[in-house]
N, C-alpha and C. Protein backbone atom coordinates (compact mmCIF):
# COMPACT_ATOMS: atom_id res chain seq x y z
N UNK A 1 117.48 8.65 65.70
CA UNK A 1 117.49 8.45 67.14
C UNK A 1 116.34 9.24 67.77
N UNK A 2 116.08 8.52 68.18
CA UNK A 2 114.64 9.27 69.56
C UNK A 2 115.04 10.19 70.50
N UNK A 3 114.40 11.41 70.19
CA UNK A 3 114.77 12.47 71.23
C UNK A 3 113.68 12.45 72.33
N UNK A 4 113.88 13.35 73.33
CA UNK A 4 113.01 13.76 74.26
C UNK A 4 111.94 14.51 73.92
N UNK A 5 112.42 15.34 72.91
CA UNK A 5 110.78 16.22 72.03
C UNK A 5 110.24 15.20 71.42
N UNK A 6 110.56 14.61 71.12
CA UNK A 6 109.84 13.17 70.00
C UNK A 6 109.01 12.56 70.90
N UNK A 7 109.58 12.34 72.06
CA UNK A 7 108.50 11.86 72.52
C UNK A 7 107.63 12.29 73.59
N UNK A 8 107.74 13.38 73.78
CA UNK A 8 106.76 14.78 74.37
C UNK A 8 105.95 14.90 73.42
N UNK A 9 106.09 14.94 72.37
CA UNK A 9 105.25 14.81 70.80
C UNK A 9 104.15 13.58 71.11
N UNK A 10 105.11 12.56 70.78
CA UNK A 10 104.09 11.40 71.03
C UNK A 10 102.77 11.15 72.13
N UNK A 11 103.57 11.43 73.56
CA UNK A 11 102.84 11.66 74.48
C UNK A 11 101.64 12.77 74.62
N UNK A 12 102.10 14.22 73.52
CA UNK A 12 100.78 14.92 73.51
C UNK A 12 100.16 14.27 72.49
N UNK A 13 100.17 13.77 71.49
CA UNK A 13 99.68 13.32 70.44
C UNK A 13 98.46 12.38 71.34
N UNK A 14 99.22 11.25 72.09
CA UNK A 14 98.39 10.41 72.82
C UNK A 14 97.07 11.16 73.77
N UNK A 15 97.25 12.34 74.42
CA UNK A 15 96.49 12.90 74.98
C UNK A 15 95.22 13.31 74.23
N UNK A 16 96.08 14.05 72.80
CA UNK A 16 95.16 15.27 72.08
C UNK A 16 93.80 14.10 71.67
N UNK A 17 94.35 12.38 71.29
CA UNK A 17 92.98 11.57 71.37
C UNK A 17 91.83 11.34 72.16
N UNK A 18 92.54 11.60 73.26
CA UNK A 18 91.33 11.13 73.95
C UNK A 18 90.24 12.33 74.50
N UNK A 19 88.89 11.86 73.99
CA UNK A 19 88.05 12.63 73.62
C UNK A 19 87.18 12.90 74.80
N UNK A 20 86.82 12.15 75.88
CA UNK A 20 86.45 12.28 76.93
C UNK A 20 86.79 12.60 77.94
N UNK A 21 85.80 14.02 78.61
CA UNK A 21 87.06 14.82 79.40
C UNK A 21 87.19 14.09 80.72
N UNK A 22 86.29 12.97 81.19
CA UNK A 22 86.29 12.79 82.50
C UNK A 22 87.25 11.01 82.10
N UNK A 23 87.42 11.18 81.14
CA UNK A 23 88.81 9.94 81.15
C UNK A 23 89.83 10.58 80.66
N UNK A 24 90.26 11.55 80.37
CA UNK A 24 90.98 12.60 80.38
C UNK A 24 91.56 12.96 81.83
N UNK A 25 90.49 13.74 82.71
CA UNK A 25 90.91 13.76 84.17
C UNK A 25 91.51 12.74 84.77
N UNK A 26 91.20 11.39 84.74
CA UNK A 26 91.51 10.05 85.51
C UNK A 26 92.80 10.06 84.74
N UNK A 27 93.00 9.97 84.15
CA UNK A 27 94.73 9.57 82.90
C UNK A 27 95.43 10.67 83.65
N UNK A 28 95.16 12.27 84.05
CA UNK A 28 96.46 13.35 84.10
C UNK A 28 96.68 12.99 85.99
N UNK A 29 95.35 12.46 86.37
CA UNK A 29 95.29 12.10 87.73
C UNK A 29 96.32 11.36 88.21
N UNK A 30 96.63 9.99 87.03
CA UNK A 30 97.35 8.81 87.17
C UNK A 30 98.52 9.15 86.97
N UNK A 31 98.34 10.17 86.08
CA UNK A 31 100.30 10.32 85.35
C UNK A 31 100.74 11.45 86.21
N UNK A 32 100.40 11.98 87.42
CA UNK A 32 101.02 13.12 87.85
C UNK A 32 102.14 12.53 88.77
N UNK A 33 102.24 11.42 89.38
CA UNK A 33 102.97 11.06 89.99
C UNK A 33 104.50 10.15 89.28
N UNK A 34 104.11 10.10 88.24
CA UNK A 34 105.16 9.41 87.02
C UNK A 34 106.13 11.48 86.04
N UNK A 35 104.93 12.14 86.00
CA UNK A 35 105.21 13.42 85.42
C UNK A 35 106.07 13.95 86.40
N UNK A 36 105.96 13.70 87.58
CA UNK A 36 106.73 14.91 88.66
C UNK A 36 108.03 14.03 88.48
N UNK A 37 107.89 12.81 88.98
CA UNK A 37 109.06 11.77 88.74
C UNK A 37 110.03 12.16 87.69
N UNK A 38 109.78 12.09 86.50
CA UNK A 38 110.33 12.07 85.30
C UNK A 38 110.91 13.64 85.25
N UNK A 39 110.17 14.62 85.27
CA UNK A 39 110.55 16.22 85.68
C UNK A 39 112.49 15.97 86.79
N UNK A 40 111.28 15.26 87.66
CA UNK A 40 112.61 15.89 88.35
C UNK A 40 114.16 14.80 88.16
N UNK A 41 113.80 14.02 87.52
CA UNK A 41 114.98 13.21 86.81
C UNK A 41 115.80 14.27 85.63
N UNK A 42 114.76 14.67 85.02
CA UNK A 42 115.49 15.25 84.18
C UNK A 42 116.20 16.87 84.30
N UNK A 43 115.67 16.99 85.32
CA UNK A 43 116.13 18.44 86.06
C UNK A 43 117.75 18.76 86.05
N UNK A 44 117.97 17.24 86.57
CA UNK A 44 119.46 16.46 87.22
C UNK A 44 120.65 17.05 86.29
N UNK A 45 121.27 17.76 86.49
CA UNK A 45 122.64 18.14 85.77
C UNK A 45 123.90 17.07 85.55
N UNK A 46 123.54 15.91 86.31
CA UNK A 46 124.73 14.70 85.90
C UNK A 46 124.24 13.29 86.58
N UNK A 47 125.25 12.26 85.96
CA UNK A 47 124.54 11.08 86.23
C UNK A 47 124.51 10.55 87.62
N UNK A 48 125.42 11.70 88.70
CA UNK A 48 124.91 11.40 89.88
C UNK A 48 124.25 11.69 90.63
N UNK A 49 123.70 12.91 90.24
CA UNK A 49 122.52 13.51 90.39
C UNK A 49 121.46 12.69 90.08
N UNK A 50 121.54 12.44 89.13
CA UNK A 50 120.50 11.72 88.37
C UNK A 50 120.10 10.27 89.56
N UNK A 51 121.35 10.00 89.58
CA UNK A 51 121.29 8.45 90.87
C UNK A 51 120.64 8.76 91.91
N UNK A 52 121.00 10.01 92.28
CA UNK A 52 120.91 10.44 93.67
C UNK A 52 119.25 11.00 93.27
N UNK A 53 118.48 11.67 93.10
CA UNK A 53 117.04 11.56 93.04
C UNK A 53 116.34 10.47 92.58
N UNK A 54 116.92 9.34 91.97
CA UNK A 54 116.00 8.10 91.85
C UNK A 54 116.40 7.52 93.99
N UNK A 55 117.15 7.75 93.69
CA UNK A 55 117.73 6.71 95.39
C UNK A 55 116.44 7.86 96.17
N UNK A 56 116.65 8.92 96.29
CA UNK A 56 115.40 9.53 96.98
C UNK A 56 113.76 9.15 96.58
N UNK A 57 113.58 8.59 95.56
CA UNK A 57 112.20 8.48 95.03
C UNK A 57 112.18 6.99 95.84
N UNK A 58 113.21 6.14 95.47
CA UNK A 58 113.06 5.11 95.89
C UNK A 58 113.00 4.72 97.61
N UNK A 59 113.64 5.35 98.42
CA UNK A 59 113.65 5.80 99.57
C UNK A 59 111.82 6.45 99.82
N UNK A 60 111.25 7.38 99.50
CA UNK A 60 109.98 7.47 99.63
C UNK A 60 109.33 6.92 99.15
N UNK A 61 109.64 5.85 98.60
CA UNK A 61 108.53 4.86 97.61
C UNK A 61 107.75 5.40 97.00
N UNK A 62 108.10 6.36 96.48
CA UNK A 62 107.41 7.07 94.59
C UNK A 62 108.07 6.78 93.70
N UNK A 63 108.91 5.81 93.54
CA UNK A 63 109.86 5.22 92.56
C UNK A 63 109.28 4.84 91.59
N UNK A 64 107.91 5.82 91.27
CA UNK A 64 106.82 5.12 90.11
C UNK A 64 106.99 5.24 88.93
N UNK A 65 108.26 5.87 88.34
CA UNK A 65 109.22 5.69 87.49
C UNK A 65 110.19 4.54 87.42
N UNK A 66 109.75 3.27 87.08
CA UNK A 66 110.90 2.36 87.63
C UNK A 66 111.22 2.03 86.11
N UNK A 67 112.07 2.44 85.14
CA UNK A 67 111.86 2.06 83.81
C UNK A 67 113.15 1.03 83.40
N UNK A 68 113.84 0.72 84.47
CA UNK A 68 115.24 -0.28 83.92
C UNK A 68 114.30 -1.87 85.17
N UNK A 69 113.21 -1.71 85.63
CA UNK A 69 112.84 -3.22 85.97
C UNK A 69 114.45 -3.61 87.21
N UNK A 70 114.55 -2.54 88.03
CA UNK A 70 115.93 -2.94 88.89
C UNK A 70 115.55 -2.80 89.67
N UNK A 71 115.70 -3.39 90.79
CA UNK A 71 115.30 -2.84 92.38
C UNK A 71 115.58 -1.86 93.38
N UNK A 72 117.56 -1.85 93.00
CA UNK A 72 117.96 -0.48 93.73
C UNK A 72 118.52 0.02 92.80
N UNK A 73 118.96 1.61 93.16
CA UNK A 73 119.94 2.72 92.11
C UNK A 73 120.85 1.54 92.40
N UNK A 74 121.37 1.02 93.24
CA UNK A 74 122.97 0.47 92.82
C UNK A 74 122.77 -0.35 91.48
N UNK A 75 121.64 -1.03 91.27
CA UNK A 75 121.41 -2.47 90.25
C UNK A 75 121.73 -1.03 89.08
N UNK A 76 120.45 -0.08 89.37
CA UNK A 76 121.17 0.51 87.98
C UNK A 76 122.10 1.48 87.78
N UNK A 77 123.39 1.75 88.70
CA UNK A 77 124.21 2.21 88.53
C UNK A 77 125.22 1.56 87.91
N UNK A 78 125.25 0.14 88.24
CA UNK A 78 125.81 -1.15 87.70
C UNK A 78 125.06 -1.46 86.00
N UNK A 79 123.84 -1.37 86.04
CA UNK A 79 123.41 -1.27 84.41
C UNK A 79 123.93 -0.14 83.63
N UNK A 80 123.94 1.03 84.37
CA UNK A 80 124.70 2.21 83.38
C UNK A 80 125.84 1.97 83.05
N UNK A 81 126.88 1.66 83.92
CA UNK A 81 128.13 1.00 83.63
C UNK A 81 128.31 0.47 82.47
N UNK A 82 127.86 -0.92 82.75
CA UNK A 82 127.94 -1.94 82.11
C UNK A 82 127.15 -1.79 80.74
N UNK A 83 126.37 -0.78 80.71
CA UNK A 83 125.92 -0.83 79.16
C UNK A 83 126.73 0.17 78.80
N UNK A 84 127.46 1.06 79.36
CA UNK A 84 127.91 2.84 79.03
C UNK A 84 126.92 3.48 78.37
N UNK A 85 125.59 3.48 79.22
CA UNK A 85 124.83 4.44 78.81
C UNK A 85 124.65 5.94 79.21
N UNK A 86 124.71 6.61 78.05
CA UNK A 86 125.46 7.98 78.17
C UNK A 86 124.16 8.83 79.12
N UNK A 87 124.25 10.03 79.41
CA UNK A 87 123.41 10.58 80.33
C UNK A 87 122.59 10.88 79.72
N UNK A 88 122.56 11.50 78.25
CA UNK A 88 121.15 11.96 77.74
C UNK A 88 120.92 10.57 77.03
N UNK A 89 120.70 9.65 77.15
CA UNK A 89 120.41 8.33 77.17
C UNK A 89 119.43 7.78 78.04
N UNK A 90 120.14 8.20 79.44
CA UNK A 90 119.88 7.77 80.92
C UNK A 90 118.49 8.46 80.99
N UNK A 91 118.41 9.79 80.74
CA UNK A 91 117.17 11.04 79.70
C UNK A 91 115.87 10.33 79.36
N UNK A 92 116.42 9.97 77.95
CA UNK A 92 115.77 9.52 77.47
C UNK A 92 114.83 8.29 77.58
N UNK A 93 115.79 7.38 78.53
CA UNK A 93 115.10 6.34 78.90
C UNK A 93 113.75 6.71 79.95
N UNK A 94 114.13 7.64 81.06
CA UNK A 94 113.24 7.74 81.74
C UNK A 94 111.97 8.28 81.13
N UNK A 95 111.94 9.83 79.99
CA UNK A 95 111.15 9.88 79.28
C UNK A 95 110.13 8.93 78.55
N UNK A 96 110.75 8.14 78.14
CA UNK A 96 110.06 6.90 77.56
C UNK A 96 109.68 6.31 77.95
N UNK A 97 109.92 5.83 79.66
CA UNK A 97 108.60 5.26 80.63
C UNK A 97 107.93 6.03 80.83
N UNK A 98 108.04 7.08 81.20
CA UNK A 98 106.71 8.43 81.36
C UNK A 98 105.78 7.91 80.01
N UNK A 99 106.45 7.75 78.92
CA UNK A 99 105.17 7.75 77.86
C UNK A 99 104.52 6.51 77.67
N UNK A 100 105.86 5.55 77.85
CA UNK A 100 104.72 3.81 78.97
C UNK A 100 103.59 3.87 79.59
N UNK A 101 104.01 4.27 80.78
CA UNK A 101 102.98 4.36 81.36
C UNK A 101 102.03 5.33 80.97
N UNK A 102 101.94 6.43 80.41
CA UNK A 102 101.13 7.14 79.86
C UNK A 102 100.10 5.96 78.76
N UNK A 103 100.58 5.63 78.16
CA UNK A 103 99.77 4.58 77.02
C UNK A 103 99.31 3.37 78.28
N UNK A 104 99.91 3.15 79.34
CA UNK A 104 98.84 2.22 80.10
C UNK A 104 97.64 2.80 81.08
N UNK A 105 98.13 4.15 81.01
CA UNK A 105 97.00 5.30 81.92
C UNK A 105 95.86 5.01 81.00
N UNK A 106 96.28 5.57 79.82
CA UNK A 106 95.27 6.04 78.73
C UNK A 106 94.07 4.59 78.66
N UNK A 107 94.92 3.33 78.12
CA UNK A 107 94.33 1.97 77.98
C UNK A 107 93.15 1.57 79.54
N UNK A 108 94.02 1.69 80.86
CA UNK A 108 93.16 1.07 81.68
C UNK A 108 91.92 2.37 81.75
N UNK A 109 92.55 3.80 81.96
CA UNK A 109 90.61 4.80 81.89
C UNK A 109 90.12 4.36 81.06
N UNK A 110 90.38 4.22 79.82
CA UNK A 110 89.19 4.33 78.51
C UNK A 110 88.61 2.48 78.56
N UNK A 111 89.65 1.68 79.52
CA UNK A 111 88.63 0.38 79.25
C UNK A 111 87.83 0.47 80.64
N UNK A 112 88.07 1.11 81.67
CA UNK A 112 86.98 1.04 82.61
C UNK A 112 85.92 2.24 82.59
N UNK A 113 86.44 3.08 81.70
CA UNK A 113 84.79 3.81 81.33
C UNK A 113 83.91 3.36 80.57
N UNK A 114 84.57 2.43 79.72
CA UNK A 114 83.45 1.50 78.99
C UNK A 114 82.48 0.78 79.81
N UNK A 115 83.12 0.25 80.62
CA UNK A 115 82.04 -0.79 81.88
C UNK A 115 81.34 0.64 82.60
């Protein structure tokens, strides 16, 4: 099973490649607003906590963590349910869009420093 270090791993792993520091800068530029996101998801001591700072992200429209593709916390309070996905689950998932989008940070700098 995939932990949260596993893929803090992965995600530095993805960094420690890229060799150029000024597509380097543009990638930590892009991911700071997905990094704070994800931080403070996981801060959350329970899964209503957890609800309750996505409903605030989403409310300020920094919801740039959107990793269940739902529109409101209710859609995915209703997906947690209905799948019984456990909280360090709920964790993990968000982690793992952080490292999504991290691998699409990485892809769009390094193809527009090429041009």
């Amino acid at each position: 099973m995939t932990t949260i270090n596993d893929i803090n791993k992965e995600m530095q792993e993805l960094i420690s490649e890229v060799e150029d520091e000024d597509v380097l800068e543009e990638i930590n530029d892009k991911m700071l607003p997905f990094n704070e996101n994800m931080n403070s998801l996981l801060q959350s001591d329970t899964v209503e906590d957890f609800l309750t700072i996505y409903e605030d992200m989403n409310i300020k429209d920094s919801a740039v963590l959107k990793c269940y593709n739902l529109d409101t916390t209710k859609e995915l309070e209703e997906y947690i349910q209905k799948n019984k996905v456990s909280f360090d689950d709920l964790k993990i998932e968000a982690t793992q869009a952080t490292c999504e989008a991290l691998k699409f940070a990485i892809y769009d700098s390094e193809e527009e420093d090429e041009y």
